[in-house]
Protein backbone atom coordinates (compact mmCIF):
# COMPACT_ATOMS: atom_id res chain seq x y z
CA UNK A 1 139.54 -10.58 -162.57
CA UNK A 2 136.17 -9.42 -161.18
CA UNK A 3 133.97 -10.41 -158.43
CA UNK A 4 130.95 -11.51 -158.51
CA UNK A 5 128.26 -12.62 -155.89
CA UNK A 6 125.96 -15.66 -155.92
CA UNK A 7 122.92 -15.60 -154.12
CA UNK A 8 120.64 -18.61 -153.61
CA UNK A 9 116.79 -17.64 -154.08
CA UNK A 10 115.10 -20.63 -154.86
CA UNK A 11 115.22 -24.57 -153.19
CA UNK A 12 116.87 -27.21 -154.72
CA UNK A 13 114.09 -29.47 -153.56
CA UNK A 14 112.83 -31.47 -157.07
CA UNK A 15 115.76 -30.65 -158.84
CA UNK A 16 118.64 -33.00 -160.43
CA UNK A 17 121.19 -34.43 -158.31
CA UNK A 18 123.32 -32.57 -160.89
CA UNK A 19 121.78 -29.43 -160.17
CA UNK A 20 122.26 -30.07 -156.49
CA UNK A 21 126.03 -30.96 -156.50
CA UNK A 22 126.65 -27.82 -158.54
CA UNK A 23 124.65 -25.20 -155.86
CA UNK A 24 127.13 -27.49 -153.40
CA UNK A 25 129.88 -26.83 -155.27
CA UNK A 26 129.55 -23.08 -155.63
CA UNK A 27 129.31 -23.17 -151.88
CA UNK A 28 125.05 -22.43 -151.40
CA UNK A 29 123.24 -24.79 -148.84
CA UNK A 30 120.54 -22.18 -147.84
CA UNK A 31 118.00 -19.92 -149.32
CA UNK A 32 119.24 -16.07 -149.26
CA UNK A 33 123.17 -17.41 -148.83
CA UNK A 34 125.49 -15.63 -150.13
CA UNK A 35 129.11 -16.65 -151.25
CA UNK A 36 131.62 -14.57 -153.72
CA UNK A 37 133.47 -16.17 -156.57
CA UNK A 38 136.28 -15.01 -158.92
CA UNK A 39 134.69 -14.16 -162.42
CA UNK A 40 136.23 -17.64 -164.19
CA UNK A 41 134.74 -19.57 -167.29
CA UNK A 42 134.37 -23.07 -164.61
CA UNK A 43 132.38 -20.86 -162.49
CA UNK A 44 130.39 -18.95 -165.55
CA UNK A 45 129.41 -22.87 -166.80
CA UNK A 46 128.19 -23.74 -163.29
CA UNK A 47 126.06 -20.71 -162.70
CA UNK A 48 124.68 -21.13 -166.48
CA UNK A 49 123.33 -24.57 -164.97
CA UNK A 50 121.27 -23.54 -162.25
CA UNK A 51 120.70 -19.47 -162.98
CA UNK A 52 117.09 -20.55 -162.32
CA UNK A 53 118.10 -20.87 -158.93
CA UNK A 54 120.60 -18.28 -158.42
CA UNK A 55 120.55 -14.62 -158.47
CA UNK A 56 124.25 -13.26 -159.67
CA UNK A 57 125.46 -9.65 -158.83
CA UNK A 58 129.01 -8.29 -160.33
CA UNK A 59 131.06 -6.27 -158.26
């Protein structure tokens, strides 16, 4: 499977508490953090939810 890296770019301040768990969930608590996840359909979905939040690179 491939790689692929998350990067947090925008606050979660005024967002859902839905939207919040998931950035928790894929591991992002601050701005410009970066965290790498296997390329996996639960992982797909939970980027999907916040990629207005989230910048997403493939490796």
């Amino acid at each position: 499977m491939a790689t692929i890296k998350v990067t947090k770019v925008k606050s979660a301040i005024n967002r859902t508490k839905n939207q919040k768990r998931t950035l928790e969930a894929l591991g992002l608590k601050k701005i410009g953090q970066t965290v790498e996840h296997q390329d996996t359909p639960n992982i797909l979905g939970m980027i999907k939810k916040v990629n207005h939040l989230v910048s997403v690179e493939t490796k």
